[in-house]
N, C-alpha and C. Protein backbone atom coordinates (compact mmCIF):
# COMPACT_ATOMS: atom_id res chain seq x y z
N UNK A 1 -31.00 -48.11 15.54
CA UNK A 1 -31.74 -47.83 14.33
C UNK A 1 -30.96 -46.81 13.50
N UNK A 2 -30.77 -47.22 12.23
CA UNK A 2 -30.23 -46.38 11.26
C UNK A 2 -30.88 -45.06 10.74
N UNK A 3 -30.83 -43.92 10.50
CA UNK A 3 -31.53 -43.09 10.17
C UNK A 3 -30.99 -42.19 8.84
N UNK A 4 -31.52 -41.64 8.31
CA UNK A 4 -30.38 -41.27 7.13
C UNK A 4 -30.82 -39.34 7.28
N UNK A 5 -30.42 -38.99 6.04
CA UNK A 5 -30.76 -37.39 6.26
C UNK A 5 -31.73 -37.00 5.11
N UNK A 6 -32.49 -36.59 4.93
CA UNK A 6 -33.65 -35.66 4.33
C UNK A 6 -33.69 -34.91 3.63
N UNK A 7 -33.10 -34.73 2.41
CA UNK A 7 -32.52 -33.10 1.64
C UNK A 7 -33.08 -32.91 0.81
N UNK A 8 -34.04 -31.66 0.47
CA UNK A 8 -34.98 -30.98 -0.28
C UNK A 8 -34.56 -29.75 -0.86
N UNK A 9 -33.99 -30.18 -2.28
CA UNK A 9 -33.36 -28.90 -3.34
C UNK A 9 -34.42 -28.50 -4.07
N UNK A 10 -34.82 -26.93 -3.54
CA UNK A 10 -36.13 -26.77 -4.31
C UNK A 10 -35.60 -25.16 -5.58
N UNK A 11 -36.25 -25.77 -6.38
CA UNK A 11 -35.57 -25.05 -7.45
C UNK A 11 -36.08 -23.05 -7.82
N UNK A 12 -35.60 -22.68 -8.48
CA UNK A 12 -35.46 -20.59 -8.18
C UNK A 12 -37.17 -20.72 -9.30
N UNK A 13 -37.48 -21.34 -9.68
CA UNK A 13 -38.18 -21.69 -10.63
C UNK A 13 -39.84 -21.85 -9.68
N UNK A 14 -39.61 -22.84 -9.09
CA UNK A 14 -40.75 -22.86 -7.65
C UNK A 14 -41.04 -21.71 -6.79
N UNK A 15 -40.03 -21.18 -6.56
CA UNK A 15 -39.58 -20.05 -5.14
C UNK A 15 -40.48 -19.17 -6.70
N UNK A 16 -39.86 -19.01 -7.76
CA UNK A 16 -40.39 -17.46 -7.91
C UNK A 16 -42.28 -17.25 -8.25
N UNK A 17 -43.18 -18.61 -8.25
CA UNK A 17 -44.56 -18.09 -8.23
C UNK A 17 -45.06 -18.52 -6.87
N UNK A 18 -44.38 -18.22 -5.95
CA UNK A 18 -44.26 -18.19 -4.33
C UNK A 18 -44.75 -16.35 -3.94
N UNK A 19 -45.68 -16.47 -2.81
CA UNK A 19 -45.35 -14.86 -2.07
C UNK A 19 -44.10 -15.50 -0.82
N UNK A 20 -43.49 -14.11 -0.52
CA UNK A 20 -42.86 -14.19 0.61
C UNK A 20 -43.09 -15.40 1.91
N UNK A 21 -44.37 -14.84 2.46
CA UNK A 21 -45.13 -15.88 3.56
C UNK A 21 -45.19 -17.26 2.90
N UNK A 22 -45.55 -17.48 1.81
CA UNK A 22 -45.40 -19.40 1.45
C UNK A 22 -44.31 -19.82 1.40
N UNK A 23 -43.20 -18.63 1.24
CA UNK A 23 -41.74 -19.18 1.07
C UNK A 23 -41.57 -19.55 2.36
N UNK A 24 -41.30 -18.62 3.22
CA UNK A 24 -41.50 -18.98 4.93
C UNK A 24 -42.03 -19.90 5.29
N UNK A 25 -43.30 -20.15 5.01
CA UNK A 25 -43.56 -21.23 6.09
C UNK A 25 -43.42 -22.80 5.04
N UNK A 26 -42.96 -22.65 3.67
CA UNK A 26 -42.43 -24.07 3.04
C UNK A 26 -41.60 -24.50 3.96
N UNK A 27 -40.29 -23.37 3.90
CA UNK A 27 -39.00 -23.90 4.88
C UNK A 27 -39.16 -23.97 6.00
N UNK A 28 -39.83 -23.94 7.05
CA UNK A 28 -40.40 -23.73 8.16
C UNK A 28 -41.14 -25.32 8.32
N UNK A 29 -41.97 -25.36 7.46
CA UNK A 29 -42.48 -26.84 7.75
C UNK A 29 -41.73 -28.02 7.69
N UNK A 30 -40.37 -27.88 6.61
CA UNK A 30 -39.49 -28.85 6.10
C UNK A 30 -38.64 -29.11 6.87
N UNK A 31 -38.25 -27.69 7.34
CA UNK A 31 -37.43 -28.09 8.99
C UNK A 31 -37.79 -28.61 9.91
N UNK A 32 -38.77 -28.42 10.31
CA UNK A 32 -39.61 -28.75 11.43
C UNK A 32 -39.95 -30.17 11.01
N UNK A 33 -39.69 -30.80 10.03
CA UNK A 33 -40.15 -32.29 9.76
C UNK A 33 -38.24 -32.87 9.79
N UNK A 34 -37.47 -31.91 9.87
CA UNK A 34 -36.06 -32.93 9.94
C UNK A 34 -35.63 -32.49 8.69
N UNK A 35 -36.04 -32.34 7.55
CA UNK A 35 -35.49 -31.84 6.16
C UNK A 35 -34.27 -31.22 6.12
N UNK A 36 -33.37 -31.31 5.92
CA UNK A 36 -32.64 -29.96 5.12
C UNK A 36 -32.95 -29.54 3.76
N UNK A 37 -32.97 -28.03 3.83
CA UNK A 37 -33.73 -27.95 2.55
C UNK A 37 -32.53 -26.65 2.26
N UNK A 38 -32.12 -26.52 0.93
CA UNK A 38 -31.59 -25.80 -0.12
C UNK A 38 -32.32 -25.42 -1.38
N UNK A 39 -32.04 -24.07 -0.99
CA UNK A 39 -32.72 -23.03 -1.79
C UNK A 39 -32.19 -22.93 -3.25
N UNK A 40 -32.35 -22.92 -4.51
CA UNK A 40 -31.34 -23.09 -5.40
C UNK A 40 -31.11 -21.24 -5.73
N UNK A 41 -32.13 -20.60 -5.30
CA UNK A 41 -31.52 -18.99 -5.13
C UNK A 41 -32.51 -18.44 -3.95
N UNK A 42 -31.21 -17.61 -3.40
CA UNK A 42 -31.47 -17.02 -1.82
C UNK A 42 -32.41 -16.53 -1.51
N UNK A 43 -32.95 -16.36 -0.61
CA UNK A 43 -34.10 -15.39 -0.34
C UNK A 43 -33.72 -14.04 0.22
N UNK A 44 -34.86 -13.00 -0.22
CA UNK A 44 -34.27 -11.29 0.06
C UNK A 44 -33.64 -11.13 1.08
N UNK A 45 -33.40 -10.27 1.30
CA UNK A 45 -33.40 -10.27 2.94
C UNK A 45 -34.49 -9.47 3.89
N UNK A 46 -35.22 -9.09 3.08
CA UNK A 46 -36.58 -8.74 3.58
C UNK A 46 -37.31 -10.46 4.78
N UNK A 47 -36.98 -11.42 3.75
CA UNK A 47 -37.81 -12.78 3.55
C UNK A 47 -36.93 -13.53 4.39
N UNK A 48 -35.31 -13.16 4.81
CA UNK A 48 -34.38 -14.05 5.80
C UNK A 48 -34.90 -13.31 6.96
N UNK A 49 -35.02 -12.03 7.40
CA UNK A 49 -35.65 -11.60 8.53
C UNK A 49 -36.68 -12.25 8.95
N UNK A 50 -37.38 -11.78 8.13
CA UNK A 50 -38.83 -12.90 8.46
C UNK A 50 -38.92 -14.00 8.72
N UNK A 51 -38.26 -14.51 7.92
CA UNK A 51 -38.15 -16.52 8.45
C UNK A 51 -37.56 -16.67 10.01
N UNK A 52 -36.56 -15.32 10.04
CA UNK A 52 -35.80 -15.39 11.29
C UNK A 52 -36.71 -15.28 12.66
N UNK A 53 -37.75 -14.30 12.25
CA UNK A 53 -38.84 -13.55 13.01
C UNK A 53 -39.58 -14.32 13.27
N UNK A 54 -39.88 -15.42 12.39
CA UNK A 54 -41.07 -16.41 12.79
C UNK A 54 -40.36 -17.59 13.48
N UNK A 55 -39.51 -17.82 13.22
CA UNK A 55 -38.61 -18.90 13.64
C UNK A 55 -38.68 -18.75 15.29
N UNK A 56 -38.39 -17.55 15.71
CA UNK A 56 -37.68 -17.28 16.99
C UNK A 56 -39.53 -17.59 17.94
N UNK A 57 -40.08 -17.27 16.94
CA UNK A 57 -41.57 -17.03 17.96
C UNK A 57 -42.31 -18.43 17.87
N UNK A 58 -41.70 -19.75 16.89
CA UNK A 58 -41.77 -21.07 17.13
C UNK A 58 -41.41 -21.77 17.84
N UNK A 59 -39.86 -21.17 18.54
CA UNK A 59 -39.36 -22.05 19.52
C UNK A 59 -40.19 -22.03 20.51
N UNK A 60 -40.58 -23.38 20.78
CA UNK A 60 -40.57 -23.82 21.87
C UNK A 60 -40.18 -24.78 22.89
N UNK A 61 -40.92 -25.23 24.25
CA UNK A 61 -40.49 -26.40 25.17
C UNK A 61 -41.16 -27.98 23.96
N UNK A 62 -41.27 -27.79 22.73
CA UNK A 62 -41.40 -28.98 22.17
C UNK A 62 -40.68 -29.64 20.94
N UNK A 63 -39.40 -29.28 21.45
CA UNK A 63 -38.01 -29.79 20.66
C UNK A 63 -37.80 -29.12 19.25
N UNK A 64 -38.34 -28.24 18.99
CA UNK A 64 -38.11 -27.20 17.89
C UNK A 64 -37.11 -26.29 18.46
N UNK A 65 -35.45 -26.24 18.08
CA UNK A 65 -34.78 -25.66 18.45
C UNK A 65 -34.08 -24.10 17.81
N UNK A 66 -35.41 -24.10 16.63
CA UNK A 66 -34.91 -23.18 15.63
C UNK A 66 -34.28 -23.61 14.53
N UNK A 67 -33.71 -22.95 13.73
CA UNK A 67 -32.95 -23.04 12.26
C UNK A 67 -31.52 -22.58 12.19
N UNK A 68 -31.00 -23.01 11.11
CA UNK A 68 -29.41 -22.62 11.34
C UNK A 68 -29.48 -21.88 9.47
N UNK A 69 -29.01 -21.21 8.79
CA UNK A 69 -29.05 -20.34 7.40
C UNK A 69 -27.46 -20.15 7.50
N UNK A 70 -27.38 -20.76 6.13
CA UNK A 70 -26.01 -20.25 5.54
C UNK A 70 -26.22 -19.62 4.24
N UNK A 71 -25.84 -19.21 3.48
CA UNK A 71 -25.55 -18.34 2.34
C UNK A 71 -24.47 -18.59 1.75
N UNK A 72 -24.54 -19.06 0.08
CA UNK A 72 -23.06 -19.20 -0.61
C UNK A 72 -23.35 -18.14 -1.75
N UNK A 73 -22.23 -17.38 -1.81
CA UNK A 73 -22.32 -16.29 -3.02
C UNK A 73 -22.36 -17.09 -4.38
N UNK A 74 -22.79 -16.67 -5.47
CA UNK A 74 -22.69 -17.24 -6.77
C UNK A 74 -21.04 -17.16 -7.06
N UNK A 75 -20.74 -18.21 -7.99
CA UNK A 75 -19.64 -17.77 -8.79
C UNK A 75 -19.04 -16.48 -9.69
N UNK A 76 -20.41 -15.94 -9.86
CA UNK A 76 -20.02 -15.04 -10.73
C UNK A 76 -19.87 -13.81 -10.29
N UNK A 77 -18.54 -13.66 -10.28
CA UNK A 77 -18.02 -12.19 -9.19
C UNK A 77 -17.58 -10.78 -10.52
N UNK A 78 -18.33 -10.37 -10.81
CA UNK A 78 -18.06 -9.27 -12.31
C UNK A 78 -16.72 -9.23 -12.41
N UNK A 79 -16.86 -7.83 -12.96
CA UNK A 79 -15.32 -7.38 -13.78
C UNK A 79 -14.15 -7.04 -12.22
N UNK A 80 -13.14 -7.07 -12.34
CA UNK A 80 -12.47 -6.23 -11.44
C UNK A 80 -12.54 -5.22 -11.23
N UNK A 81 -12.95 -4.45 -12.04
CA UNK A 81 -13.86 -2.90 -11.03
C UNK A 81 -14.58 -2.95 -10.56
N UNK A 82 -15.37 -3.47 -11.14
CA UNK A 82 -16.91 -3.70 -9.73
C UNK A 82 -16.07 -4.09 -8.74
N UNK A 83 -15.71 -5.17 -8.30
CA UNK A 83 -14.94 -5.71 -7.03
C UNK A 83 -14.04 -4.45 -6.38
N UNK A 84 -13.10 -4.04 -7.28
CA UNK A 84 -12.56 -2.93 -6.46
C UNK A 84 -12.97 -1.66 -6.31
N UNK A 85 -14.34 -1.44 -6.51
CA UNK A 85 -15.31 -0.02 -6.17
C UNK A 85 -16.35 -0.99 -4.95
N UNK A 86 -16.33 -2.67 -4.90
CA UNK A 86 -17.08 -2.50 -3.88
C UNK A 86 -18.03 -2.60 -4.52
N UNK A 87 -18.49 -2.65 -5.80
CA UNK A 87 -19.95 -3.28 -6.21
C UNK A 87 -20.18 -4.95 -5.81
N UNK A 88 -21.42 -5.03 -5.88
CA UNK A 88 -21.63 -6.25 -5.58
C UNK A 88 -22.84 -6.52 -6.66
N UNK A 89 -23.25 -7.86 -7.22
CA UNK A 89 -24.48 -7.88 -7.95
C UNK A 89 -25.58 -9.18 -6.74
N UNK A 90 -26.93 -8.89 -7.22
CA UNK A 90 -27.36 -9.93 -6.56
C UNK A 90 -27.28 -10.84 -7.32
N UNK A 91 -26.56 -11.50 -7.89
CA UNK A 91 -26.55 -12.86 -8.67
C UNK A 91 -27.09 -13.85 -7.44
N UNK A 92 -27.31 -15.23 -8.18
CA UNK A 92 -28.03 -16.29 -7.57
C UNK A 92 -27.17 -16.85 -6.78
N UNK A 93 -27.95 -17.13 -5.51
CA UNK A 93 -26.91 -17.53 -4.61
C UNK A 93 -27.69 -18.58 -3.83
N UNK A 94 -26.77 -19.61 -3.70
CA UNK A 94 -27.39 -20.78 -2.79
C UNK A 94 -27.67 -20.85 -1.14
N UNK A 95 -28.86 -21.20 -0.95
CA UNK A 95 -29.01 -21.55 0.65
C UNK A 95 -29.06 -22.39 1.50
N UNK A 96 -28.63 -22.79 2.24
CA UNK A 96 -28.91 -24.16 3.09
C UNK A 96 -29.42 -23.50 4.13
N UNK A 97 -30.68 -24.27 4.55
CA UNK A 97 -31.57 -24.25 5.84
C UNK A 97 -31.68 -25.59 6.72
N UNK A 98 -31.50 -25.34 7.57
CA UNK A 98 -31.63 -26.98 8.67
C UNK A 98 -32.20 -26.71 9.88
């Protein structure tokens, strides 16, 4: 049987009349259905802990093996001073969750 893959790009637009906890358990449910889902901007890191936190206390003996989070920085890297003082901005940055 052929199966294909599942990918749910949910836009910074959705995420922002979201609280924290609905953000969590959106991606949480989407995974848990097979989804990959991409964030079109990252979540805090208040809100990656948390997902992490709830994640770990989902696994269980019923084939939920947890989540995997990557993080891509935005393109837009400022001036060359910022970079060479070591600033960083939070510009929008993409996520993949699986």
């Amino acid at each position: 049987m052929l199966q294909g893959v599942q990918i749910d790009l949910i836009s910074q637009e959705r995420l922002e009349n979201m609280t924290s906890m609905e953000k969590i358990h959106l991606i949480l449910d989407k995974v848990r259905q097979g989804t990959i889902v991409i964030l079109e901007k990252g979540l805090e890191p208040d809100e990656q802990s948390k997902l992490i936190e709830m994640t770990m206390k989902e696994i269980l003996p019923d084939d939920f093996n947890g989540i995997e989070m990557e993080t891509y920085p935005s393109r837009e890297e400022g001036s060359f001073l910022s970079r060479l003082i070591g600033k960083h901005s939070s510009a929008t940055r993409l996520t993949v969750i699986g």
